[in-house]
N, C-alpha and C. Protein backbone atom coordinates (compact mmCIF):
# COMPACT_ATOMS: atom_id res chain seq x y z
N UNK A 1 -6.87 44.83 13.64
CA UNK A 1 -6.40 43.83 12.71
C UNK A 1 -7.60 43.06 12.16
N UNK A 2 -7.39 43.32 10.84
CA UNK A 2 -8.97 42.17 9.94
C UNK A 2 -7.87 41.20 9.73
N UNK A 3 -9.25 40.03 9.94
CA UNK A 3 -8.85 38.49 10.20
C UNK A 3 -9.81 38.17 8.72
N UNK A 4 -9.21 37.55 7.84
CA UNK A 4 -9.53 36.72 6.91
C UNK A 4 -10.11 35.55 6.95
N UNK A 5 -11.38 34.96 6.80
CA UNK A 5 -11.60 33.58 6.49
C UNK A 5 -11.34 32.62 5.27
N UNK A 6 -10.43 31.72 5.44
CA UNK A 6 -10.09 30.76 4.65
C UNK A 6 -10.93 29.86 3.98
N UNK A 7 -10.61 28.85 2.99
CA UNK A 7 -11.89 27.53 2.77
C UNK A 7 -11.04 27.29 2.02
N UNK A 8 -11.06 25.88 2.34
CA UNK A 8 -10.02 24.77 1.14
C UNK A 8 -10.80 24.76 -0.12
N UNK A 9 -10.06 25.07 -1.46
CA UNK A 9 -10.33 24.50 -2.23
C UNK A 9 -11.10 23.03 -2.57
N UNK A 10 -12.43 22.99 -3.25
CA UNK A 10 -12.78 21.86 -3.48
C UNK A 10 -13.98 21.34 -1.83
N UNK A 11 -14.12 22.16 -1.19
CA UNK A 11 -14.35 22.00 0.30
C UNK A 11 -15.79 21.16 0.02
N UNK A 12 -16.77 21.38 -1.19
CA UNK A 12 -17.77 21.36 -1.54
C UNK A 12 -18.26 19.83 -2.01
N UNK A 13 -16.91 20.11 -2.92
CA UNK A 13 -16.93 18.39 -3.21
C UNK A 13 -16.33 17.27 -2.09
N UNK A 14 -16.20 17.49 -1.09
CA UNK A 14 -15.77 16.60 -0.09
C UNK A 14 -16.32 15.47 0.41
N UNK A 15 -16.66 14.80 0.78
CA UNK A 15 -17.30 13.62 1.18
C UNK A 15 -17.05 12.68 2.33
N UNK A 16 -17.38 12.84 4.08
CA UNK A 16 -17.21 12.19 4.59
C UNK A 16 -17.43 10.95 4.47
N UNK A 17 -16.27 9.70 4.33
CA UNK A 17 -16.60 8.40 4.39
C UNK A 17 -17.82 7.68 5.35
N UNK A 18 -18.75 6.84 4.70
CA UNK A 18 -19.89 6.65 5.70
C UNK A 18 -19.73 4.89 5.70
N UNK A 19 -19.73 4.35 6.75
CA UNK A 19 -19.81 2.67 6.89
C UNK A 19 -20.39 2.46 7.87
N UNK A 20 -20.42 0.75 8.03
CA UNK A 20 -21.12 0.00 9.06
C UNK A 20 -19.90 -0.52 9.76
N UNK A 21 -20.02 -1.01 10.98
CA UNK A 21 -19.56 -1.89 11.84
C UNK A 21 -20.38 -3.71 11.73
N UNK A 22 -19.62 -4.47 11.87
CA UNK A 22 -19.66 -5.53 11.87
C UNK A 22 -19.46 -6.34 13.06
N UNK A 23 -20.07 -6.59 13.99
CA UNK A 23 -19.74 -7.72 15.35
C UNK A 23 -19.56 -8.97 15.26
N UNK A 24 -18.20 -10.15 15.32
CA UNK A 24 -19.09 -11.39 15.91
C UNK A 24 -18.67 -11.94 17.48
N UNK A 25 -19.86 -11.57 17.60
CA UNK A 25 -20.02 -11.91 19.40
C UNK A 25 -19.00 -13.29 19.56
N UNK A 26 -18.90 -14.24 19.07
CA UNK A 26 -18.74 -15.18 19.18
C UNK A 26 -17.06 -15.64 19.68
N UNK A 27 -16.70 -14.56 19.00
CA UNK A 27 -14.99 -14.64 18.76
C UNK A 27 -14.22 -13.49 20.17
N UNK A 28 -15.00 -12.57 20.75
CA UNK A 28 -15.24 -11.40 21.41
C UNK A 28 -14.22 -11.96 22.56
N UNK A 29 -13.74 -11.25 23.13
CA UNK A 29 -13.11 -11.41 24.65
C UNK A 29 -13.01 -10.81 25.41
N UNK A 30 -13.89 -9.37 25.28
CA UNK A 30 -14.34 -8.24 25.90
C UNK A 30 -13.01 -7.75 26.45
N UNK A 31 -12.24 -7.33 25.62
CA UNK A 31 -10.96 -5.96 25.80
C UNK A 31 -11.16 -5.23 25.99
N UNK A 32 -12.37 -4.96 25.07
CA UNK A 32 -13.03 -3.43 24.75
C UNK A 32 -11.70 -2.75 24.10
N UNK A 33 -10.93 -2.95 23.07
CA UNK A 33 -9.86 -1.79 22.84
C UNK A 33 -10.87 -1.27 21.70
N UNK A 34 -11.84 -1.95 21.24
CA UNK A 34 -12.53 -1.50 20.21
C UNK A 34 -13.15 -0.41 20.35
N UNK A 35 -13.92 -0.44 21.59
CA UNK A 35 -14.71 0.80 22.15
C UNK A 35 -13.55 1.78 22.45
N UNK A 36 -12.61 1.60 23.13
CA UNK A 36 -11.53 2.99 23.66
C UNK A 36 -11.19 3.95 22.43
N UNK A 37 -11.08 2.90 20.97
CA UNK A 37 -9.83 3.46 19.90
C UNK A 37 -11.39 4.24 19.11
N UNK A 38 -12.47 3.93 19.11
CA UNK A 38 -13.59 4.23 18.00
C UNK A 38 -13.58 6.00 18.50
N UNK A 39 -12.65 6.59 17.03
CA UNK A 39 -13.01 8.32 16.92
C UNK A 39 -14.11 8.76 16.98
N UNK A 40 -15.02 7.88 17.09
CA UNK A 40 -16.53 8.42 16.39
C UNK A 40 -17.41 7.99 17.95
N UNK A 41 -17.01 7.17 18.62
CA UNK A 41 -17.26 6.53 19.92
C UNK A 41 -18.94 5.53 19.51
N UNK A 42 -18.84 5.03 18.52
CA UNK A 42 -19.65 4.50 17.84
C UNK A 42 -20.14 3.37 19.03
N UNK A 43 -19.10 2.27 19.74
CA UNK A 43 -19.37 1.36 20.08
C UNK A 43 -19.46 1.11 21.57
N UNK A 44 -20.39 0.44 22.26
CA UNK A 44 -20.12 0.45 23.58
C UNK A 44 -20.50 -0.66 23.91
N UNK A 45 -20.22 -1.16 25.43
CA UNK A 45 -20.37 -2.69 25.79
C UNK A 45 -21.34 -2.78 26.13
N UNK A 46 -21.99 -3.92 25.78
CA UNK A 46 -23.31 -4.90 25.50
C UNK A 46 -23.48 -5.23 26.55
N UNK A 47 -24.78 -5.27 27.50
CA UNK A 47 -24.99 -6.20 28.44
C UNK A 47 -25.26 -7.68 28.79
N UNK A 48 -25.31 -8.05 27.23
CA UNK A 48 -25.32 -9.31 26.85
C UNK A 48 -23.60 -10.09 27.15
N UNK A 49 -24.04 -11.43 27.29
CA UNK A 49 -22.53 -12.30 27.11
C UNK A 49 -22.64 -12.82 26.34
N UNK A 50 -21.02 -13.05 25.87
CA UNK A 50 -21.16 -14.52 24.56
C UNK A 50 -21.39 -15.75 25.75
N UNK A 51 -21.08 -17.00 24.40
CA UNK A 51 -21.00 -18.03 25.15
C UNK A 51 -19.60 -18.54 26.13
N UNK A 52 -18.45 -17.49 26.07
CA UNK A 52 -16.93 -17.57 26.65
C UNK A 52 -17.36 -16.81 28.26
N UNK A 53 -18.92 -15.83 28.47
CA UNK A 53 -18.78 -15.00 28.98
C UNK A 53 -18.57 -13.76 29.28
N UNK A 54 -18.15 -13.33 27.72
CA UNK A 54 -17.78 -11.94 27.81
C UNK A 54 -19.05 -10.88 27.50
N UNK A 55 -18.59 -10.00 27.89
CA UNK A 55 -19.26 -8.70 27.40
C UNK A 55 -18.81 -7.78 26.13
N UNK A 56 -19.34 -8.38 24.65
CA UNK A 56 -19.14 -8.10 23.96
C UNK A 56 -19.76 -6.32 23.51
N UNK A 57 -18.30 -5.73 22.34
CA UNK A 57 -19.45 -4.27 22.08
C UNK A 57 -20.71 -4.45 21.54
N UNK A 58 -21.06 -3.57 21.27
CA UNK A 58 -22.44 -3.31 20.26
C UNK A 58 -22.64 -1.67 19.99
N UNK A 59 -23.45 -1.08 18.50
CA UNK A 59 -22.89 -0.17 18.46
C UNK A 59 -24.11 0.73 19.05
N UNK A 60 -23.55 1.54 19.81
CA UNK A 60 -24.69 3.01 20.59
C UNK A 60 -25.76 3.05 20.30
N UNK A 61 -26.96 2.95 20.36
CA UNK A 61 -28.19 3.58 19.88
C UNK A 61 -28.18 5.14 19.15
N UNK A 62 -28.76 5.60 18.58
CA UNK A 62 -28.51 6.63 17.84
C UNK A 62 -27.42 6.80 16.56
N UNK A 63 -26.73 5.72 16.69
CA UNK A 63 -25.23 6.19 16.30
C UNK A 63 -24.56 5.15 15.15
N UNK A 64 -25.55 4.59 14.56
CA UNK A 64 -25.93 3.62 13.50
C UNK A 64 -24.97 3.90 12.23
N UNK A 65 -24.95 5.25 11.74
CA UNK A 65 -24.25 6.19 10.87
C UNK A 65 -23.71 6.90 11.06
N UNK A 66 -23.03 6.58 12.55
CA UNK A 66 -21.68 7.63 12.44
C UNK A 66 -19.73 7.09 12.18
N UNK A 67 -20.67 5.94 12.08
CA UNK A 67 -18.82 4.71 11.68
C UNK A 67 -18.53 5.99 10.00
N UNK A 68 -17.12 6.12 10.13
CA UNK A 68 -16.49 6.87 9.44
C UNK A 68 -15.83 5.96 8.35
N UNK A 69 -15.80 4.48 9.00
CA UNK A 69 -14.70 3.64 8.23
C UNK A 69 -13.89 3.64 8.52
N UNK A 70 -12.59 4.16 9.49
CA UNK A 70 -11.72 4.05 9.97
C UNK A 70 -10.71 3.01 9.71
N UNK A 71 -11.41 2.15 9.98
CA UNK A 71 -11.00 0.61 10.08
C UNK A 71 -9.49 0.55 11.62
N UNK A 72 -10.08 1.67 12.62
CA UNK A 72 -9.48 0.95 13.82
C UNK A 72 -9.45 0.17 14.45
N UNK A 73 -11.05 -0.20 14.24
CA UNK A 73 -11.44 -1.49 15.60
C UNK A 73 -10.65 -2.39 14.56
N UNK A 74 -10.94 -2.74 13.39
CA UNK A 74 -10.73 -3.99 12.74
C UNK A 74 -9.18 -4.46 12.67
N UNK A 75 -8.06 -2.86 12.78
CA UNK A 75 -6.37 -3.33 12.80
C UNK A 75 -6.43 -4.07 14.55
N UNK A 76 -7.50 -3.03 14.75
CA UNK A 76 -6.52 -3.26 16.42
C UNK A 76 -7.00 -4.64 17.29
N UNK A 77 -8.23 -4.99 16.96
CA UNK A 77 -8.79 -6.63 18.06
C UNK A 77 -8.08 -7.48 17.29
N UNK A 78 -7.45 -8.07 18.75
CA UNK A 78 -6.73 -9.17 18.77
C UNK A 78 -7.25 -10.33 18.41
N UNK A 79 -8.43 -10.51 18.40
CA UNK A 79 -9.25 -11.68 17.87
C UNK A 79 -10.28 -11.82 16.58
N UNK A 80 -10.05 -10.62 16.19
CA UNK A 80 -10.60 -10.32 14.88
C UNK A 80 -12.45 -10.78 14.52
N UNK A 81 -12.86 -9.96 15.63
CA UNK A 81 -14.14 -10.15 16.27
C UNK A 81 -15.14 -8.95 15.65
N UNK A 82 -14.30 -8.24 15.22
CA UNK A 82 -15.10 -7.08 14.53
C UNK A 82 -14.33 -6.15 13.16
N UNK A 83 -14.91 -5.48 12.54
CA UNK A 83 -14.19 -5.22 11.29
C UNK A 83 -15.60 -4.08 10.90
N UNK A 84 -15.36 -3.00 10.23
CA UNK A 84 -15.98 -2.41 9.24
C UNK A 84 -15.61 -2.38 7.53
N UNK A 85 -17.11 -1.88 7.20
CA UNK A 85 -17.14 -2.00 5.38
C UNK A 85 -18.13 -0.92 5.09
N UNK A 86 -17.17 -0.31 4.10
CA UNK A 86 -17.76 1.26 3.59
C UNK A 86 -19.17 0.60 2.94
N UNK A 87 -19.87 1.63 2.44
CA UNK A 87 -21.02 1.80 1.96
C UNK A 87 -21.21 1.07 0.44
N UNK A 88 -20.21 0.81 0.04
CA UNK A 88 -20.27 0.41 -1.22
C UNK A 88 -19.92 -1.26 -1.15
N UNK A 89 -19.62 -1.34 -0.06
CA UNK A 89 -19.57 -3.15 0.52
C UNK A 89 -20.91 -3.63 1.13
N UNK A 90 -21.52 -2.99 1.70
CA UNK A 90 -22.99 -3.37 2.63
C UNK A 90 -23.75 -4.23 2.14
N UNK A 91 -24.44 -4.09 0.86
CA UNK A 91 -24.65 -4.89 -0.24
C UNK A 91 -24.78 -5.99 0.20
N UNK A 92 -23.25 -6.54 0.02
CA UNK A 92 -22.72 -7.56 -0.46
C UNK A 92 -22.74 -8.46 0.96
N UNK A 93 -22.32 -7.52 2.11
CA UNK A 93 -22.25 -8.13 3.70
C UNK A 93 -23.57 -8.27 4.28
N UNK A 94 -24.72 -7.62 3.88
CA UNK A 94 -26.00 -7.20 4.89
C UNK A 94 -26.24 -9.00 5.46
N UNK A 95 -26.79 -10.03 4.66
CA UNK A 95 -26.66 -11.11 4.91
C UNK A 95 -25.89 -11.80 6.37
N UNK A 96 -24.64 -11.25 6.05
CA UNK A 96 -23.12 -11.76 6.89
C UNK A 96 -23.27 -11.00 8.49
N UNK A 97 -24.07 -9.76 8.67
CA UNK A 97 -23.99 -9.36 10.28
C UNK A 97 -24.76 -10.00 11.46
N UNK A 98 -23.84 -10.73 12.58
CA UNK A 98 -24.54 -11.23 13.20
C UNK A 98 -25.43 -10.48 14.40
């Protein structure tokens, strides 16, 4: 039996979404649901504390450009401590990351 290889239409023009992650330590309460839910496993916990104590994320070494944009961490923390912004926002945020 010959097996055929497929390819989506358009496969060429495709474009994985590329963004940053955004931290503020400040707001953090170390859930970590941010780190569990990240597809990309972008983020991991900091050995640093805020000032509450916690062990806030921070994102991997190496792994600077692998946030997809998702925007999981940002639906899912309960304290709204972190958030991403595609490539065409950075710009505008570089200033704003603490």
């Amino acid at each position: 039996m010959k097996v055929y290889a497929r390819t989506p239409l358009g496969l060429a023009q495709v474009q994985v979404p590329r963004g940053q992650v955004y931290i503020i330590p400040e707001r953090c309460k170390g859930c970590e649901i941010c780190i569990e839910f990240c597809p990309q496993a972008v983020l991991q916990e900091s050995e640093a504390v805020n000032a509450k104590g916690y062990h806030y994320p921070e994102i991997v070494p190496g792994k600077e450009g692998a946030c997809i944009h998702c925007g999981f961490c940002t639906i899912i923390c309960p304290e709204f401590a972190i958030f991403s912004a595609d490539d065409g926002e950075l710009s505008f945020l570089a200033g704003r990351q603490a």
